[in-house]
Protein backbone atom coordinates (compact mmCIF):
# COMPACT_ATOMS: atom_id res chain seq x y z
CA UNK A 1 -144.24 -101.12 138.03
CA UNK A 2 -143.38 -100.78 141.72
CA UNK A 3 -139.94 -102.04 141.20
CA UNK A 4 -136.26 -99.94 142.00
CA UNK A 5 -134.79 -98.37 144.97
CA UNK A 6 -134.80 -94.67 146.33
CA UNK A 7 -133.06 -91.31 144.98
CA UNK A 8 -130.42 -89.97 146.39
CA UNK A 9 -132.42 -86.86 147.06
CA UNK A 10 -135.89 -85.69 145.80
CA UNK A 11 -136.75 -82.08 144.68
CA UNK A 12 -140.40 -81.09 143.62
CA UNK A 13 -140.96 -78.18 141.28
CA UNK A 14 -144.43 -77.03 141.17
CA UNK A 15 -144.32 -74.11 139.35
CA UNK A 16 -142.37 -73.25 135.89
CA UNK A 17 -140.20 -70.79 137.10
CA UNK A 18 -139.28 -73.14 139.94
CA UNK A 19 -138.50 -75.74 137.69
CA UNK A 20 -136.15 -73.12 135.55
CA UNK A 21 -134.17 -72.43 138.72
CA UNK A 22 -133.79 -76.15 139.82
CA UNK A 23 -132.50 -77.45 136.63
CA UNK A 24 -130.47 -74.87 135.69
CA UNK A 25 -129.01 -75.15 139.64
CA UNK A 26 -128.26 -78.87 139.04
CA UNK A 27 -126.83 -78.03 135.77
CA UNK A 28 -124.16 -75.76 137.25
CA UNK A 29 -123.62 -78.22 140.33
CA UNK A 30 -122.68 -80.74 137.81
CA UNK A 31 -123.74 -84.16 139.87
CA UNK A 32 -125.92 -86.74 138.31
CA UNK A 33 -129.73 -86.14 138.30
CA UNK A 34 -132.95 -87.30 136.82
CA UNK A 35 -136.29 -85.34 135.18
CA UNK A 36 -139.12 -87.60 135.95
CA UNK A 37 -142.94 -86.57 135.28
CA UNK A 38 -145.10 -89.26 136.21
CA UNK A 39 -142.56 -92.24 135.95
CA UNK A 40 -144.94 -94.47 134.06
CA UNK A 41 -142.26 -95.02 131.21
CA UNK A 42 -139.47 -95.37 133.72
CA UNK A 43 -137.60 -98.17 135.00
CA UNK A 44 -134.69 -97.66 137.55
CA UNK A 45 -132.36 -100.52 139.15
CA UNK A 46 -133.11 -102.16 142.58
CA UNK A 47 -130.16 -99.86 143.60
CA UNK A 48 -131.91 -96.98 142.84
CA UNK A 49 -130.55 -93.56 140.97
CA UNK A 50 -127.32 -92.05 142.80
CA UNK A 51 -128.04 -88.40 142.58
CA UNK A 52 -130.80 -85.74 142.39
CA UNK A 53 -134.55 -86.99 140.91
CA UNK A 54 -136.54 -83.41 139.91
CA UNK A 55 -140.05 -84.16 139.73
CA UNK A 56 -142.18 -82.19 137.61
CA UNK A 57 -145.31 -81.42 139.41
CA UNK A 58 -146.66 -77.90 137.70
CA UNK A 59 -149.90 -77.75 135.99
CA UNK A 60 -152.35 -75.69 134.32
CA UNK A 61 -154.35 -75.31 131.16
CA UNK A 62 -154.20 -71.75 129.38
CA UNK A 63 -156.18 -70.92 126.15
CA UNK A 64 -153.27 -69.09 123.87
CA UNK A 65 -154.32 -65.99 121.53
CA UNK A 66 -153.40 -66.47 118.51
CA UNK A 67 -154.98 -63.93 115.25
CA UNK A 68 -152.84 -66.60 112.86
CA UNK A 69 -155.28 -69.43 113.46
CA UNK A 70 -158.56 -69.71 111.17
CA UNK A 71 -161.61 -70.18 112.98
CA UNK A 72 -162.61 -73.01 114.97
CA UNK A 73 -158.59 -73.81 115.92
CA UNK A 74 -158.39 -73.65 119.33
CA UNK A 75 -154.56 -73.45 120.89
CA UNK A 76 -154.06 -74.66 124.72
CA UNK A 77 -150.61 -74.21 126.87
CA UNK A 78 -149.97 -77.15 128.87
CA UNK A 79 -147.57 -77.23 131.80
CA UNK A 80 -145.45 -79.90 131.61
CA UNK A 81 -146.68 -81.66 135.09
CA UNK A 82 -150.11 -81.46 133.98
CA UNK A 83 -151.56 -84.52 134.18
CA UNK A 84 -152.00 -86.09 130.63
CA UNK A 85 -155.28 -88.32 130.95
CA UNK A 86 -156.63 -85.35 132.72
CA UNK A 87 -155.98 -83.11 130.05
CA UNK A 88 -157.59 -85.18 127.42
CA UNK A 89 -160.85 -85.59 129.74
CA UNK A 90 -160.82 -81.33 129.89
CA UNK A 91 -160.86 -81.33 126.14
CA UNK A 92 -163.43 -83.64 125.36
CA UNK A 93 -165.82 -82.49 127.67
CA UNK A 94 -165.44 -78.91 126.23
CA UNK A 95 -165.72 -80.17 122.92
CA UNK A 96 -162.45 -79.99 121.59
CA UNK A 97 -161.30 -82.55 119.30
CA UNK A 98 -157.83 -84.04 118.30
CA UNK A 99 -156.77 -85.91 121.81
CA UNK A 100 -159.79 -88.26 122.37
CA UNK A 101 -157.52 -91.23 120.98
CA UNK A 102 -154.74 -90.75 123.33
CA UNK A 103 -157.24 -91.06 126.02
CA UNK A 104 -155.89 -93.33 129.12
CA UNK A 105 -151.70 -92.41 128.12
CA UNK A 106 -150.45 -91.96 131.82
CA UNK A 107 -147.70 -89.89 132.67
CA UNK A 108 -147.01 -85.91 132.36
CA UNK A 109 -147.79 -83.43 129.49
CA UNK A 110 -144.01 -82.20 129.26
CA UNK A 111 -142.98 -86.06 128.81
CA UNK A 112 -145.62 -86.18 125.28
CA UNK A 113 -143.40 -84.56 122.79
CA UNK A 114 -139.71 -86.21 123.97
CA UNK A 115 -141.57 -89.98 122.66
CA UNK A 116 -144.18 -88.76 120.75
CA UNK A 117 -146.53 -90.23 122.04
CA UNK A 118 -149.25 -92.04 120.00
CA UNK A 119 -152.20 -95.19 120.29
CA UNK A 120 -154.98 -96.07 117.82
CA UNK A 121 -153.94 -94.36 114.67
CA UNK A 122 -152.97 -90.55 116.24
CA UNK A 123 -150.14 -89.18 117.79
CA UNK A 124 -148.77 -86.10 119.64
CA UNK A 125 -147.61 -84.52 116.01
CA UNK A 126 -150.53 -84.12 115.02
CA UNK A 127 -151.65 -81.41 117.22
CA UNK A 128 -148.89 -80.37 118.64
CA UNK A 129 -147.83 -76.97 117.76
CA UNK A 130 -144.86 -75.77 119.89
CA UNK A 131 -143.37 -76.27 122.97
CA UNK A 132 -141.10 -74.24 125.57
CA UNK A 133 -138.28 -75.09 126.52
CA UNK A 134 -135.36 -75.18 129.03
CA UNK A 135 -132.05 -75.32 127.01
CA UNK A 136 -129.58 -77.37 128.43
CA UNK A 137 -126.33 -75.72 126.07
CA UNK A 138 -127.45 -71.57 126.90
CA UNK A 139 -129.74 -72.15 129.83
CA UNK A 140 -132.43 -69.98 128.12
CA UNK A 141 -135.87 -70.55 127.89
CA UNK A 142 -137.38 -70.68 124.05
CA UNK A 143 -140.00 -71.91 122.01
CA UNK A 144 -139.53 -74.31 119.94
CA UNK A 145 -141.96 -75.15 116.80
CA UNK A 146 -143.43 -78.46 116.19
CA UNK A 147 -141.50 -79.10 113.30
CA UNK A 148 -138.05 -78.53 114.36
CA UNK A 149 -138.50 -81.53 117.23
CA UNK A 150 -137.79 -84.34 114.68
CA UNK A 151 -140.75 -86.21 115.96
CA UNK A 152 -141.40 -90.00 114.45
CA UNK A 153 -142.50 -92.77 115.33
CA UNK A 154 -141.79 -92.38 119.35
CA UNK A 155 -139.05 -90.28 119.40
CA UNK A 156 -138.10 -86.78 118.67
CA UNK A 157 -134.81 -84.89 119.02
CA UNK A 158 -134.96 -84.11 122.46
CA UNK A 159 -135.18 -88.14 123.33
CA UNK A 160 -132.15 -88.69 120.25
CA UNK A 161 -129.94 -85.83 121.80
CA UNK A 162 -131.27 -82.41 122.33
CA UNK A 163 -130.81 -81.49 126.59
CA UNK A 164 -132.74 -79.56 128.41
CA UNK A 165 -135.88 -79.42 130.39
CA UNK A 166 -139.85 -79.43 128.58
CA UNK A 167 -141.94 -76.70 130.63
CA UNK A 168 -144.79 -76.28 128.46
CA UNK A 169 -146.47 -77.57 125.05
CA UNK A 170 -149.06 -76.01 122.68
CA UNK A 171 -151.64 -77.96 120.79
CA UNK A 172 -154.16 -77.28 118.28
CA UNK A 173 -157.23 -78.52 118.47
CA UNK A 174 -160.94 -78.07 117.11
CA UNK A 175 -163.57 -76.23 118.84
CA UNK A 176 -166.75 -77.15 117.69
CA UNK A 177 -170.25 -74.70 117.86
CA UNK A 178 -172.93 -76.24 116.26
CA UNK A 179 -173.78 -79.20 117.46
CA UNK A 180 -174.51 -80.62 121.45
CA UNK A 181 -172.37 -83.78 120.25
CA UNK A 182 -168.82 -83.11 119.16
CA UNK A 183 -167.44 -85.14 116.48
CA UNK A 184 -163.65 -86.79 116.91
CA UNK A 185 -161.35 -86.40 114.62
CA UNK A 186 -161.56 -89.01 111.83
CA UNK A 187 -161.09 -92.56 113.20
CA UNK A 188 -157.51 -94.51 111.54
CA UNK A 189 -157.42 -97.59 113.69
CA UNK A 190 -158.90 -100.27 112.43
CA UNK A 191 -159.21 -102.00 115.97
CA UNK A 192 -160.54 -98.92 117.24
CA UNK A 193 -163.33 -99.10 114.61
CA UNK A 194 -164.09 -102.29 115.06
CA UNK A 195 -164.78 -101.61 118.43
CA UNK A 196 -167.35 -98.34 117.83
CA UNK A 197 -168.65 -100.96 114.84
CA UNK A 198 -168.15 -98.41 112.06
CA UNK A 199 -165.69 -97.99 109.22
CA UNK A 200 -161.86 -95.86 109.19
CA UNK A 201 -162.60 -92.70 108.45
CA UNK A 202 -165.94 -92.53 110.17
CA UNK A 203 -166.29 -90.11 112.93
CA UNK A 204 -168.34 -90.50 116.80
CA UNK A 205 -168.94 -88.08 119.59
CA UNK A 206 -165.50 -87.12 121.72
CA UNK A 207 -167.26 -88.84 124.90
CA UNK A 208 -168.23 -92.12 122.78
CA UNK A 209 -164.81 -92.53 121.19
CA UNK A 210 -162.75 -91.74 124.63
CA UNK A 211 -164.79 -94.44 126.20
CA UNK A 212 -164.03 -97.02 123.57
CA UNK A 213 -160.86 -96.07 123.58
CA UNK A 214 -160.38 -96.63 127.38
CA UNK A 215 -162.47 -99.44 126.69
CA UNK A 216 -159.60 -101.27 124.70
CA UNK A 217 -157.06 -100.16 126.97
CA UNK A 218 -158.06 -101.77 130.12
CA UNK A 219 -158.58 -105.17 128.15
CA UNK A 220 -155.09 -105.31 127.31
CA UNK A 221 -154.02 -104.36 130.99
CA UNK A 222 -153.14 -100.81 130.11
CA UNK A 223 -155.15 -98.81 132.27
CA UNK A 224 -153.73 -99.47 135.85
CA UNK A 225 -155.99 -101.20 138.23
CA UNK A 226 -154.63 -101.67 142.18
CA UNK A 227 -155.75 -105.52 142.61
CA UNK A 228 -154.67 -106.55 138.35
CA UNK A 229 -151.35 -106.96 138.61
CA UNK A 230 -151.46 -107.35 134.64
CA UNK A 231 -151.70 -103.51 134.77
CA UNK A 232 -148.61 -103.38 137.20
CA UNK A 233 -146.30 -102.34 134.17
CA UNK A 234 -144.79 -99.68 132.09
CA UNK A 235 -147.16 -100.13 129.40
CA UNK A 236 -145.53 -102.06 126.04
CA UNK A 237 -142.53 -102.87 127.36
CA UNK A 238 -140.65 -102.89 123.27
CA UNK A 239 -141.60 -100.65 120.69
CA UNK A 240 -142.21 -102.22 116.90
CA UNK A 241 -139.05 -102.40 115.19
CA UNK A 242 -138.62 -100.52 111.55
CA UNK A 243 -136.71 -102.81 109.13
CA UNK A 244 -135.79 -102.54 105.55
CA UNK A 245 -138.33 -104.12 103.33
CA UNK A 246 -135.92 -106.08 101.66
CA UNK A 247 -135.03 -107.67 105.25
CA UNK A 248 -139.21 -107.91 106.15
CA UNK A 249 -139.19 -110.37 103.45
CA UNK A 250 -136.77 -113.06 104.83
CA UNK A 251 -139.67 -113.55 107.44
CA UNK A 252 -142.68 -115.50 107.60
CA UNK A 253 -145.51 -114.10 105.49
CA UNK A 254 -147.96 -114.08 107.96
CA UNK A 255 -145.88 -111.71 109.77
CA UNK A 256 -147.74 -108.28 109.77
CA UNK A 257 -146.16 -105.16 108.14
CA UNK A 258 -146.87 -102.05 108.16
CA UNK A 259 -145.34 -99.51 105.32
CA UNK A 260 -143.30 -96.73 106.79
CA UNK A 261 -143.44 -93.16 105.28
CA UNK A 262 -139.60 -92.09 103.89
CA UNK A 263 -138.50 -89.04 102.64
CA UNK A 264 -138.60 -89.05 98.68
CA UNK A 265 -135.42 -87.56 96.78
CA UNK A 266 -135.82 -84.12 95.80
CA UNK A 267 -135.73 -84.50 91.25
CA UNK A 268 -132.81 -83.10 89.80
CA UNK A 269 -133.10 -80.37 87.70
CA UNK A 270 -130.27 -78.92 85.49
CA UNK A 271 -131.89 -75.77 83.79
CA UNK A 272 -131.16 -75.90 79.89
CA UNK A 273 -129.09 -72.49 80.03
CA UNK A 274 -126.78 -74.13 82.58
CA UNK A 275 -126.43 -77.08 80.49
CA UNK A 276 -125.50 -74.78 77.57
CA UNK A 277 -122.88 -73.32 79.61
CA UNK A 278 -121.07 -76.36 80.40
CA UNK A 279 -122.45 -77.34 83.65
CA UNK A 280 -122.85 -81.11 84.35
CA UNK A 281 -126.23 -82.57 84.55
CA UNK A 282 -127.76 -83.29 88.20
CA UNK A 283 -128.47 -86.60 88.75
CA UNK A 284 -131.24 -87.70 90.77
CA UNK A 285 -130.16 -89.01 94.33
CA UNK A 286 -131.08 -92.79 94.66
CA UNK A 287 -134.02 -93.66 96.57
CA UNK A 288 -133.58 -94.47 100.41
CA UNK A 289 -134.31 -98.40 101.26
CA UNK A 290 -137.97 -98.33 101.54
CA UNK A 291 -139.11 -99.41 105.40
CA UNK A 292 -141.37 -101.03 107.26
CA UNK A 293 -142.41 -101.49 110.78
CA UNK A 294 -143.30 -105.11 112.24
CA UNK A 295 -145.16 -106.05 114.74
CA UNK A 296 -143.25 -106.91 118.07
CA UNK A 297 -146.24 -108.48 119.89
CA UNK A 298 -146.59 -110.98 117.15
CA UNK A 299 -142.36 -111.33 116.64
CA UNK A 300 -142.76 -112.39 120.74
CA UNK A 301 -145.40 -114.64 120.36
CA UNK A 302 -143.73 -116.05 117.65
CA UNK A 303 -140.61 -116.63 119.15
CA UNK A 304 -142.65 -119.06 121.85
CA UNK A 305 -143.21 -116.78 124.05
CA UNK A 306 -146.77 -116.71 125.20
CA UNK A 307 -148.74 -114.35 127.51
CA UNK A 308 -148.03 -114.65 130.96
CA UNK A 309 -144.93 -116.49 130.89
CA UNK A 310 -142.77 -116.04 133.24
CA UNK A 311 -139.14 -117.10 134.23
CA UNK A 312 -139.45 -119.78 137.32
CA UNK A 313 -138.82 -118.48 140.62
CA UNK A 314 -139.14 -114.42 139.47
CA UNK A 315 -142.17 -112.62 140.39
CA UNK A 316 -142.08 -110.66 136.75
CA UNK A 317 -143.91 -111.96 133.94
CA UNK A 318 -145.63 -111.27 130.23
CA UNK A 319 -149.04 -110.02 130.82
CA UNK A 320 -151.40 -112.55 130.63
CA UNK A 321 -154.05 -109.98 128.29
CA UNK A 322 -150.91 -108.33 125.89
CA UNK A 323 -147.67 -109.73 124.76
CA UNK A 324 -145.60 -106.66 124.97
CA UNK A 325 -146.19 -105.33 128.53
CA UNK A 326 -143.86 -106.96 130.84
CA UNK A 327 -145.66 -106.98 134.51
CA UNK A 328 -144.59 -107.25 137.97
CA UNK A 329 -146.93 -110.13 139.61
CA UNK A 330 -146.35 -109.18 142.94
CA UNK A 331 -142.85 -109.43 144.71
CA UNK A 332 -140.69 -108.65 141.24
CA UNK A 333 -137.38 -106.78 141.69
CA UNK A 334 -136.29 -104.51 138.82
CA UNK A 335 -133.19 -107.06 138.07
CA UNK A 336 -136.84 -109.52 137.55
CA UNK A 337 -137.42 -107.36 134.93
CA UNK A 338 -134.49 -106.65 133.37
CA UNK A 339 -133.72 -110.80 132.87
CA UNK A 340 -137.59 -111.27 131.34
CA UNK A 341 -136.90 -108.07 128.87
CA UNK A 342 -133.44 -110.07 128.34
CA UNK A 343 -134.97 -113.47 127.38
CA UNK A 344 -137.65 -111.86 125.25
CA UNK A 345 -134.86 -110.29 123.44
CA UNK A 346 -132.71 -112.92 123.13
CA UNK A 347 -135.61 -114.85 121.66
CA UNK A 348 -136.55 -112.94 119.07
CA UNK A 349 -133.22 -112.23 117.89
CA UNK A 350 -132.47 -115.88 117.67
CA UNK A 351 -135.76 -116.83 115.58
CA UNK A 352 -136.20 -113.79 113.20
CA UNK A 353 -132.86 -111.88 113.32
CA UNK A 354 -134.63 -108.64 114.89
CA UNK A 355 -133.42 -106.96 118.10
CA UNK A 356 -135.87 -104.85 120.02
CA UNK A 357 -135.57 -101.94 121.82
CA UNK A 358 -137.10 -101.19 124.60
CA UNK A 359 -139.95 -98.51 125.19
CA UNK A 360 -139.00 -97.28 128.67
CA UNK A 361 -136.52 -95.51 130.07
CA UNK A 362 -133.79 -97.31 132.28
CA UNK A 363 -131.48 -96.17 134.77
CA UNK A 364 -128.94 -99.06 135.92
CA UNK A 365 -130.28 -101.51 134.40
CA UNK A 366 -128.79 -103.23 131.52
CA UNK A 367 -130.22 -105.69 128.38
């Protein structure tokens, strides 16, 4: 975004073991300091952050062995400063499937798993197999499986709670022999079919669907370009809000919703001999509030606010090509973008009742 003031002080870790001994070193020191990969998802105060800024900067790409997998499975150890973008182009031009959609996601590889990241139907969890990782509570270095990160719909439990420092993550991903074109995996975005003109569930080449993909990116501003300030930003600024369904229908009807997998009740099952025994009969829990996630760009627009308006006098403003990226237009400060992200809020909490959150990360700088 090109907004917020210096660090204190700026170390650079470039490989994994240097990254070990510089966290674990600030740990012990005790002062304030900040992990930052690529800083694409980060937005710091004008003031700037008072104490140590570790930037990731290892990379690397290692094929894993691994006899467990069945054939065609291939498994790849990221460092956590490897480029992401980068990554995807490696796979698709080698003919491995599962990234392609994430194509054009800036930022680092060790920052994917902590938001989970996701665009056009996929998301990080559904490769991703492990990752290692820095403990913050026994400063020891372990692996971590897929399923024990918590990971929804961007988050995980590293971003709700769990410290300590990404170094590498493992995917999964399909190799594939027989053919000079690669297949993706299947396409679930509508938009994204639209685009490619076939149907969800259809599948292109990797190099056909990544170029779509970045395709649909750059229109809405999301693929950075030096002279388009549109693309000056931290990409959607709010992610969509999950509300009870019972709420979703105080709002307009032509406000989109999108059904939101829950976890069902396990049945209850009292076996007959422990019934004759005198043992009360289990009870099924009651269902959990059935969700649903809205759509923030059209809760924004909705609220009057209207791509590229901006507050008179400040140099941030809502991208003229997508409602949820808020952009610096040349000149912002990050207290500019802090008071737009405030009115939006404000907005949409006084029209439909619904408080975003915001996407990025902020340091110093308050909604």
């Amino acid at each position: 975004m090109r907004v917020g003031g210096p660090a204190e002080r700026v170390l650079v870790a470039t490989t994994a073991d240097e990254l070990v001994r510089l966290a674990r070193e600030l740990w012990r020191d005790g002062d304030d300091w900040l992990l930052l990969g690529g800083g694409s998802n980060t937005v710091v105060s004008d003031e700037g952050f008072p104490g140590t800024v570790l930037l990731v900067r290892t990379g690397g790409v290692d094929r894993v062995s691994d006899p467990s997998l069945e054939a065609g499975i291939v498994r790849l150890r990221v460092q956590a400063g490897h480029d992401w973008d980068q990554l995807v182009a490696e796979c698709v031009d080698r003919g491995w499937s599962g990234l392609e959609a994430l194509s054009g996601i800036p930022g680092r590889a060790g920052a994917a798993p902590i938001q989970n990241i996701g665009a056009y139907g996929a998301e990080l969890a559904d490769v991703l197999h492990s990752i290692t990782f820095l403990d913050r509570e026994t400063e020891e270095v372990t692996r971590i499986p897929a399923a024990e990160l918590e990971l929804g719909y961007r988050t995980s439990s590293i971003k709700s709670g769990r410290e300590g420092v990404v170094l590498s993550i493992d995917v999964l991903l399909r190799e594939h022999f027989d053919t000079k074109q690669p297949l993706s995996a299947p396409i679930a975005y509508g938009q994204l079919a639209d685009e490619l003109g076939v149907t969800i569930g259809d599948r292109v080449t990797l190099k056909e669907l990544r170029r779509a993909v970045l395709r649909l990116r750059a229109s809405k501003g999301m693929v950075l370009d030096q002279v388009d300030h549109d693309t000056w930003s931290a990409g959607s600024f709010f992610t969509n809000p999950v509300v009870s369904e019972h709420f979703a229908r105080s709002l307009p009807a032509s406000a989109p919703r999108y059904p939101v997998a829950g976890d069902e009740p396990e049945p209850a099952v009292t076996p007959l001999e422990e019934l004759a025994a005198g043992a009360p009969l289990r009870l099924p829990a009651p269902a959990p509030p059935r969700q649903v996630k809205l759509s923030a760009a059209w809760l924004i627009e909705h609220s009057g606010i209207a791509r590229g308006f901006r507050i008179p006098g400040s140099g941030a403003a809502i991208s003229s090509k997508h409602t949820l990226a808020i952009t610096n237009q040349g000149g912002a400060t990050a207290a500019d973008i802090a008071q737009l992200a405030r009115y939006v809020t404000q907005r949409v909490q006084s029209e439909f009742g619904v408080i975003l959150v915001p996407e990025p990360n902020l340091y110093g700088l308050d909604l």
